[in-house]
N, C-alpha and C. Protein backbone atom coordinates (compact mmCIF):
# COMPACT_ATOMS: atom_id res chain seq x y z
N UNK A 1 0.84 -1.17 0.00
CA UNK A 1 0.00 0.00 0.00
C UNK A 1 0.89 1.23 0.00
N UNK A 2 0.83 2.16 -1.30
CA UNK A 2 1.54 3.23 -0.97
C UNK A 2 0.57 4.51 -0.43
N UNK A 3 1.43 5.13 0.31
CA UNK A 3 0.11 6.46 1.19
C UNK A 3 1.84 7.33 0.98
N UNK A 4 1.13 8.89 0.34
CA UNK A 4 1.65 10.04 0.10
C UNK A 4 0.59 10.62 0.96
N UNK A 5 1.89 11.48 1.55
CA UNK A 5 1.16 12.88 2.38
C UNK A 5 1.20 14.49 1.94
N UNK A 6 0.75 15.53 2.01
CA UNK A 6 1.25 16.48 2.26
C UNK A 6 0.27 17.55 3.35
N UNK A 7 0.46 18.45 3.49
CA UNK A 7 -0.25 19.92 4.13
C UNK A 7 -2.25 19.27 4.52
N UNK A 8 -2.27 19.14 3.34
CA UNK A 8 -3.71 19.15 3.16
C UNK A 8 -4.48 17.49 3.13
N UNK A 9 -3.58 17.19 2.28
CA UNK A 9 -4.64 15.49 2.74
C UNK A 9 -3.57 14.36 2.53
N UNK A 10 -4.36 13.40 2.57
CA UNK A 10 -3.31 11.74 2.53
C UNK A 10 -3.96 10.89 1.46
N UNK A 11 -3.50 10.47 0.27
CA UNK A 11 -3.68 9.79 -0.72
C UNK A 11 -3.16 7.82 -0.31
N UNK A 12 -4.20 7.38 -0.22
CA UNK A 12 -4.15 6.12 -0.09
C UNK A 12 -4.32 4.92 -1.12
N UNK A 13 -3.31 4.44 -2.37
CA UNK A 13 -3.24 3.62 -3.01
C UNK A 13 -2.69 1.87 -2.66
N UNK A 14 -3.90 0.71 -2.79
CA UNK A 14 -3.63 -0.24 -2.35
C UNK A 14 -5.09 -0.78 -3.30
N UNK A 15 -3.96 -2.22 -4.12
CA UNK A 15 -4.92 -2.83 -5.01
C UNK A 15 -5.47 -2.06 -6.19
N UNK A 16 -4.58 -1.11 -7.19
CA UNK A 16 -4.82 -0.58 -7.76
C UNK A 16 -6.20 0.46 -7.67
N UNK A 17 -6.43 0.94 -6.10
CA UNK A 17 -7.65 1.74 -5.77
C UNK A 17 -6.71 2.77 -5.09
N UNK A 18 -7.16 4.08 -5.35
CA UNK A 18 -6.32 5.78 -5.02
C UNK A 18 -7.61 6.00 -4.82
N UNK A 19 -7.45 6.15 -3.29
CA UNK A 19 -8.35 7.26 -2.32
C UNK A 19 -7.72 8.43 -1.50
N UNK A 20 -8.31 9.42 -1.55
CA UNK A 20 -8.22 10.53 -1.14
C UNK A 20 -9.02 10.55 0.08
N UNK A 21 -8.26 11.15 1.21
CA UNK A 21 -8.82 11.52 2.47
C UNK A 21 -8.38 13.09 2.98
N UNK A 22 -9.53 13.48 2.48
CA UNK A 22 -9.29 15.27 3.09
C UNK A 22 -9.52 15.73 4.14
N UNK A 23 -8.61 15.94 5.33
CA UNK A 23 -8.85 16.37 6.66
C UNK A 23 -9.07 17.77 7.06
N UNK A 24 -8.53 18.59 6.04
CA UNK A 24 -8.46 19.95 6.02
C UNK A 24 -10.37 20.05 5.93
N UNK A 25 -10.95 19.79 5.50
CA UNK A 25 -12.55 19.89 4.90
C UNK A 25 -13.31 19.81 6.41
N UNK A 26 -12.66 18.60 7.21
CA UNK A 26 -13.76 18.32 7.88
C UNK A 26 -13.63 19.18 8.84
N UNK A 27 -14.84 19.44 9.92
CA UNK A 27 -15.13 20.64 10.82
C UNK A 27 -13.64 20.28 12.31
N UNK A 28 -13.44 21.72 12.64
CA UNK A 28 -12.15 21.83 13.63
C UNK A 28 -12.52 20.51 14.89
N UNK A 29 -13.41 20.45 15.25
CA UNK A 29 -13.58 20.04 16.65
C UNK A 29 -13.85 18.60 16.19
N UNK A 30 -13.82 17.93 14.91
CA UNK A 30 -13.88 16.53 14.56
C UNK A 30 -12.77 16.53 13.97
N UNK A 31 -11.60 17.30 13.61
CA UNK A 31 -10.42 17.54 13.20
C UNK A 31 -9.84 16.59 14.78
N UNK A 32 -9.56 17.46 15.70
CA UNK A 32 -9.33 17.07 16.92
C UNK A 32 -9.79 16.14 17.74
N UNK A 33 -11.21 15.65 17.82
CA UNK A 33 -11.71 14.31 17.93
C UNK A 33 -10.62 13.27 17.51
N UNK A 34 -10.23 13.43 16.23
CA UNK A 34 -10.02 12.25 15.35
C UNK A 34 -8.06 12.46 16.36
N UNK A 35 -7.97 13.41 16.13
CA UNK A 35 -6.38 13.38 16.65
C UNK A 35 -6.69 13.06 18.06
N UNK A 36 -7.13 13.14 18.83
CA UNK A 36 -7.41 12.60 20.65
C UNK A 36 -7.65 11.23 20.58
N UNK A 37 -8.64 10.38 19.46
CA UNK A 37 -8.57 9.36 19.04
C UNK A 37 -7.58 8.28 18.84
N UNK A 38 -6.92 8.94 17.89
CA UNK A 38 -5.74 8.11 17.14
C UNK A 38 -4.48 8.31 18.46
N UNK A 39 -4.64 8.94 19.37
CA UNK A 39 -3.69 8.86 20.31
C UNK A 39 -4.06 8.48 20.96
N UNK A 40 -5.20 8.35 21.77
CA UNK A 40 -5.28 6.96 22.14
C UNK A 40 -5.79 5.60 22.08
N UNK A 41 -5.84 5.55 21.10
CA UNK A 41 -5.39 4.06 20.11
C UNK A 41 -3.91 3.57 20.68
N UNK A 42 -3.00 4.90 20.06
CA UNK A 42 -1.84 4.29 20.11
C UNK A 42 -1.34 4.23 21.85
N UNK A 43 -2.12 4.94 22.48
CA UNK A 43 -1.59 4.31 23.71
C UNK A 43 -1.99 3.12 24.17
N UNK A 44 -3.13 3.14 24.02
CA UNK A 44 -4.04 1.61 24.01
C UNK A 44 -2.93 0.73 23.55
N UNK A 45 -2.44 0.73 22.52
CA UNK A 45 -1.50 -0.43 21.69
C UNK A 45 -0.26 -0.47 22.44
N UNK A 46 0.64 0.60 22.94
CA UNK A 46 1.72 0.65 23.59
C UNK A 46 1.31 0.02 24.73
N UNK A 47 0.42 -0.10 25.38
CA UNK A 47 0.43 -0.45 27.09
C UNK A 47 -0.37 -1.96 26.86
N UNK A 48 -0.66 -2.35 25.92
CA UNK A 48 -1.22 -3.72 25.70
C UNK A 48 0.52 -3.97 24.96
N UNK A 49 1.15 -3.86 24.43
CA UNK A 49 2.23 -4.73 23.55
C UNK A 49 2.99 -4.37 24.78
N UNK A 50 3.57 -3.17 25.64
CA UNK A 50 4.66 -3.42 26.47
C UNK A 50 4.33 -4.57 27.57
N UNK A 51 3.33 -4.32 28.10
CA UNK A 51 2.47 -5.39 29.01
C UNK A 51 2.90 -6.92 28.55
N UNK A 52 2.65 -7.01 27.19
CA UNK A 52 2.74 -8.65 26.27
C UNK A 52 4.30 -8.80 27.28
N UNK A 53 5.36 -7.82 26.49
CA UNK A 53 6.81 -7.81 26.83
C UNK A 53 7.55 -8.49 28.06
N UNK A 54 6.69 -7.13 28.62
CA UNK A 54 7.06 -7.33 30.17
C UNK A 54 6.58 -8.87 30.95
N UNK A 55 5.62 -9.37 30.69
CA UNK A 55 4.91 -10.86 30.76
C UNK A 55 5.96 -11.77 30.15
N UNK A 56 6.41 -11.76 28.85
CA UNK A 56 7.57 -12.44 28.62
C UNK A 56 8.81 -12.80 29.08
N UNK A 57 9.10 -11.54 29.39
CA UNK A 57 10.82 -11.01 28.80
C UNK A 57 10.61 -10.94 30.58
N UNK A 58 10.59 -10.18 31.48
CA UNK A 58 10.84 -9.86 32.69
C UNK A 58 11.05 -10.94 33.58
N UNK A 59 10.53 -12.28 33.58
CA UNK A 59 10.45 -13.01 35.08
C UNK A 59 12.01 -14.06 34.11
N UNK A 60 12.59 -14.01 33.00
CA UNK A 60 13.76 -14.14 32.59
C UNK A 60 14.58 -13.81 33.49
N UNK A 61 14.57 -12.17 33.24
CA UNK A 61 15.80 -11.18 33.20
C UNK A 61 15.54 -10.98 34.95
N UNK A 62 14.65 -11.24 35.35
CA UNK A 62 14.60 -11.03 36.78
C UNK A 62 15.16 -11.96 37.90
N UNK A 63 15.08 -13.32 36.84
CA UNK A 63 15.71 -14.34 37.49
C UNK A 63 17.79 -14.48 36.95
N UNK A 64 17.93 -13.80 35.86
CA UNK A 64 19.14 -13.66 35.68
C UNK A 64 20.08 -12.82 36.57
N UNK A 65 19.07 -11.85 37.17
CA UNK A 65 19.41 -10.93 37.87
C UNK A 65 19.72 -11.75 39.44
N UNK A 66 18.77 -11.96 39.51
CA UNK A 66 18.93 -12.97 41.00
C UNK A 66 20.10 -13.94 41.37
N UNK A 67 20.12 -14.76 39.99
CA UNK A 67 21.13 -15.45 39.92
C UNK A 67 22.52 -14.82 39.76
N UNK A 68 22.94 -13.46 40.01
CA UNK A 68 24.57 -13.16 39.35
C UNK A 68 25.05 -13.01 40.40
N UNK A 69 23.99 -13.01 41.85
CA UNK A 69 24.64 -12.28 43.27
C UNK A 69 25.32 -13.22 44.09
């Protein structure tokens, strides 16, 4: 999927289909909705995948730790 950006909107080509998404158009306070949104999404995703991590990776490194003393 290629996606070009600039100033005004984001062009989304995937499967020989080019869509246009104009953000500049839509009203200020659903401008900002959408950005309060998409951030937290991505925190949502950061604190569910570090969580995965830390469940993995930690009772390892915690016991490596234990063991060097």
């Amino acid at each position: 999927m290629n996606v070009e950006t600039n100033d005004f909107h984001t062009t989304i080509c995937g499967r020989g289909v080019c869509r246009m998404i104009e953000f500049a158009v839509l009203p200020t306070a659903l401008q900002a909705a959408l950005v309060v949104m998409l951030v937290l999404v991505e925190a949502i995703g950061l604190y569910v995948g570090y969580g995965l991590l830390e469940e993995r990776i930690a009772p390892s490194v915690l016991d490596a730790i234990a063991n060097s003393s």
